[in-house]
C-alpha atoms as a PDB file:
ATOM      1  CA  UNK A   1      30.041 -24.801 -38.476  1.00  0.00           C
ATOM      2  CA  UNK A   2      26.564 -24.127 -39.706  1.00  0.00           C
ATOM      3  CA  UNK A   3      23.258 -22.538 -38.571  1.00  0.00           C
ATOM      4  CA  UNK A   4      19.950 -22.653 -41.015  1.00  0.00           C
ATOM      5  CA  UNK A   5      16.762 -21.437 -40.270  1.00  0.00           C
ATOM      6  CA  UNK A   6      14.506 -22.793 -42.879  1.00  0.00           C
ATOM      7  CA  UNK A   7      11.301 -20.921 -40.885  1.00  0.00           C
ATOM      8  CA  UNK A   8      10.192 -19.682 -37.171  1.00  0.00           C
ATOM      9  CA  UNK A   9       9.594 -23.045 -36.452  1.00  0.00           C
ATOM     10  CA  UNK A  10      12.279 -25.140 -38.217  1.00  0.00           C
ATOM     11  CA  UNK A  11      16.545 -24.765 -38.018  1.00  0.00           C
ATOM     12  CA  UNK A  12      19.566 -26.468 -37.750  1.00  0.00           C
ATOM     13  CA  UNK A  13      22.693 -26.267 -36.096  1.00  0.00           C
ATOM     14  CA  UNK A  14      25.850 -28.222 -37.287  1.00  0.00           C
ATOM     15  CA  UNK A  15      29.012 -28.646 -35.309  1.00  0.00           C
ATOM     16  CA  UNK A  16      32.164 -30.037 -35.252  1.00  0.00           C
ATOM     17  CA  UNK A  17      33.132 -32.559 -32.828  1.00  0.00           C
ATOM     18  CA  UNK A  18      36.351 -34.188 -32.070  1.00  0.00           C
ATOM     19  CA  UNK A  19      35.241 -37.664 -33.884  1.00  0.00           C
ATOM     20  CA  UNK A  20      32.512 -36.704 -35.705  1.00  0.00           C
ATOM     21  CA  UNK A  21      30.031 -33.953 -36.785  1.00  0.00           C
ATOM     22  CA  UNK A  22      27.174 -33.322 -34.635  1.00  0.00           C
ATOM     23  CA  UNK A  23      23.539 -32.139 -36.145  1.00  0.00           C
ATOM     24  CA  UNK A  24      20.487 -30.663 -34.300  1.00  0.00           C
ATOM     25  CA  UNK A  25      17.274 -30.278 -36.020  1.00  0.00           C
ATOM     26  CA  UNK A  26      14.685 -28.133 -33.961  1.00  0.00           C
ATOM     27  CA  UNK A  27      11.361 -28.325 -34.503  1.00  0.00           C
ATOM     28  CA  UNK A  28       7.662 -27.092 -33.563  1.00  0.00           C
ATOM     29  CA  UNK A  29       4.663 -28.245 -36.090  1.00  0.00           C
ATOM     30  CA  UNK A  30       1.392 -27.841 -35.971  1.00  0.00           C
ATOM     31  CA  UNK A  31      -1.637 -30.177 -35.032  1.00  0.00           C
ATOM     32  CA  UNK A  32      -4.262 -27.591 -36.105  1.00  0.00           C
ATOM     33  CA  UNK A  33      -6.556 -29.484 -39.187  1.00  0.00           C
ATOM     34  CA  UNK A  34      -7.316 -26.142 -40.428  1.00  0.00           C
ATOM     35  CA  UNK A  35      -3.389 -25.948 -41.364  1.00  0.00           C
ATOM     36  CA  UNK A  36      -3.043 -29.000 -43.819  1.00  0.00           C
ATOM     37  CA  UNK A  37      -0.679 -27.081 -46.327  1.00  0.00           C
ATOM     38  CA  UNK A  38       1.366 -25.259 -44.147  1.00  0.00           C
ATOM     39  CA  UNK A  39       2.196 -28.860 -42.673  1.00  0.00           C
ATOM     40  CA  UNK A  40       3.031 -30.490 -45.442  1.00  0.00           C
ATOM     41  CA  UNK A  41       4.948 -27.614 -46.260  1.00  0.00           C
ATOM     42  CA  UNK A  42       6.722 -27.912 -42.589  1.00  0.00           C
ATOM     43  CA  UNK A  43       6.996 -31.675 -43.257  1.00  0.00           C
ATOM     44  CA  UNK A  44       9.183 -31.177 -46.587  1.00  0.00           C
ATOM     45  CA  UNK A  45      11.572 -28.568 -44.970  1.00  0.00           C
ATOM     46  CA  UNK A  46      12.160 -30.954 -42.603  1.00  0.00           C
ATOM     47  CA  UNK A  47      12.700 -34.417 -44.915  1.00  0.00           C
ATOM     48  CA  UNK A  48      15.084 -31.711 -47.024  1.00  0.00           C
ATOM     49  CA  UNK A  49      17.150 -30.662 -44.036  1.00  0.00           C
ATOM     50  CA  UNK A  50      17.013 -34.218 -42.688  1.00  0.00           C
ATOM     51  CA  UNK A  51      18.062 -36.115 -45.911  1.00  0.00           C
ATOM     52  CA  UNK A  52      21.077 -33.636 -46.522  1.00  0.00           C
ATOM     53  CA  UNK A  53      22.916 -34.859 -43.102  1.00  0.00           C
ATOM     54  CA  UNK A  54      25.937 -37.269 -43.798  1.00  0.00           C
ATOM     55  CA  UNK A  55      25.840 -40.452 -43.115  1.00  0.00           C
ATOM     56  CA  UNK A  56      28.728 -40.030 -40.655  1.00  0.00           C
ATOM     57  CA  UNK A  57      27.086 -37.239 -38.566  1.00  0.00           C
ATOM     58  CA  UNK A  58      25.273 -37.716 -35.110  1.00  0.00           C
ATOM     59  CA  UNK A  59      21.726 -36.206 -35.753  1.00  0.00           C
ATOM     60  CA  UNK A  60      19.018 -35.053 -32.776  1.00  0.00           C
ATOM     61  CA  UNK A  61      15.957 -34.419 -33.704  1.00  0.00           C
ATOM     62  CA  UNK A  62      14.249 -32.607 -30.722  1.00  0.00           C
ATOM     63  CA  UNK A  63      10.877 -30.094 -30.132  1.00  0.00           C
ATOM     64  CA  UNK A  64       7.111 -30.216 -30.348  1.00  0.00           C
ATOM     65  CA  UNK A  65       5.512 -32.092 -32.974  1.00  0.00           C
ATOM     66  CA  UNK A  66       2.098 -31.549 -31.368  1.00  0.00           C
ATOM     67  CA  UNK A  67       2.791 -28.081 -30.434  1.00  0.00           C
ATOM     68  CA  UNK A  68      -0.600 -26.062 -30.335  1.00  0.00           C
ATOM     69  CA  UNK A  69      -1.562 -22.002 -31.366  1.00  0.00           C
ATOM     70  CA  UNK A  70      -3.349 -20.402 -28.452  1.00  0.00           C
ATOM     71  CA  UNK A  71      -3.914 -21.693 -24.580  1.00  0.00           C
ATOM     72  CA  UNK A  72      -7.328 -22.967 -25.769  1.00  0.00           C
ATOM     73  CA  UNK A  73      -7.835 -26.633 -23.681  1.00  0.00           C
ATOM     74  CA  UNK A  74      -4.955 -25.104 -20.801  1.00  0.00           C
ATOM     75  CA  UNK A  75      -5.790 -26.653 -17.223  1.00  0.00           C
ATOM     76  CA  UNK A  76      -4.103 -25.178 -14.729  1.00  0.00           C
ATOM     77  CA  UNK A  77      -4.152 -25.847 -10.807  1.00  0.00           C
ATOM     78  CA  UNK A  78      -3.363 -22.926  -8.474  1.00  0.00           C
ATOM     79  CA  UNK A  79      -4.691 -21.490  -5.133  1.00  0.00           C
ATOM     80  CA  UNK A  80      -4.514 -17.793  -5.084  1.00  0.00           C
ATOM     81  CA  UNK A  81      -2.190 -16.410  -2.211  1.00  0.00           C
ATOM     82  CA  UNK A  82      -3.961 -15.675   1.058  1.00  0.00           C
ATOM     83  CA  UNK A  83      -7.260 -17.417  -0.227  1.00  0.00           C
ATOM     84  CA  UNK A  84      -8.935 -19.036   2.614  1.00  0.00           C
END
């Protein structure tokens, strides 16, 4: 029925169901401090797209809200092949 992207890391998708109208909201902030505006900015997409669903539609919020720019803090635990 309907598919906005409000930014890369913001959209939803609206669909009709047999009942009742189905909404998912897909999202991936930022946790960054350096960032402050472009959160807030994030934050109000999101309360816009989230207080224009009906009150009859089944909403799902789902993603990352502590999503993170960069593989700075990444642990990983491998053994390289044919390492003795």
């Amino acid at each position: 029925m309907n598919f906005e992207v409000m930014d890369e890391r913001l959209f939803s998708l609206r669909m009709r169901g047999k009942f009742n109208n189905f909404i998912i909201i897909s999202v991936h902030t930022l946790i960054e401090e350096k960032y402050e505006l472009i959160k807030e900015s994030f934050y109000d997409k999101f309360i816009q797209i989230y207080q224009r669903i009906p009150a009859h539609d089944t909403n799902t919020v789902v993603g990352d809200f502590n999503a993170r720019i960069g593989r700075e803090g990444l642990k990983t635990n491998y053994r390289e092949i044919g390492a003795a």
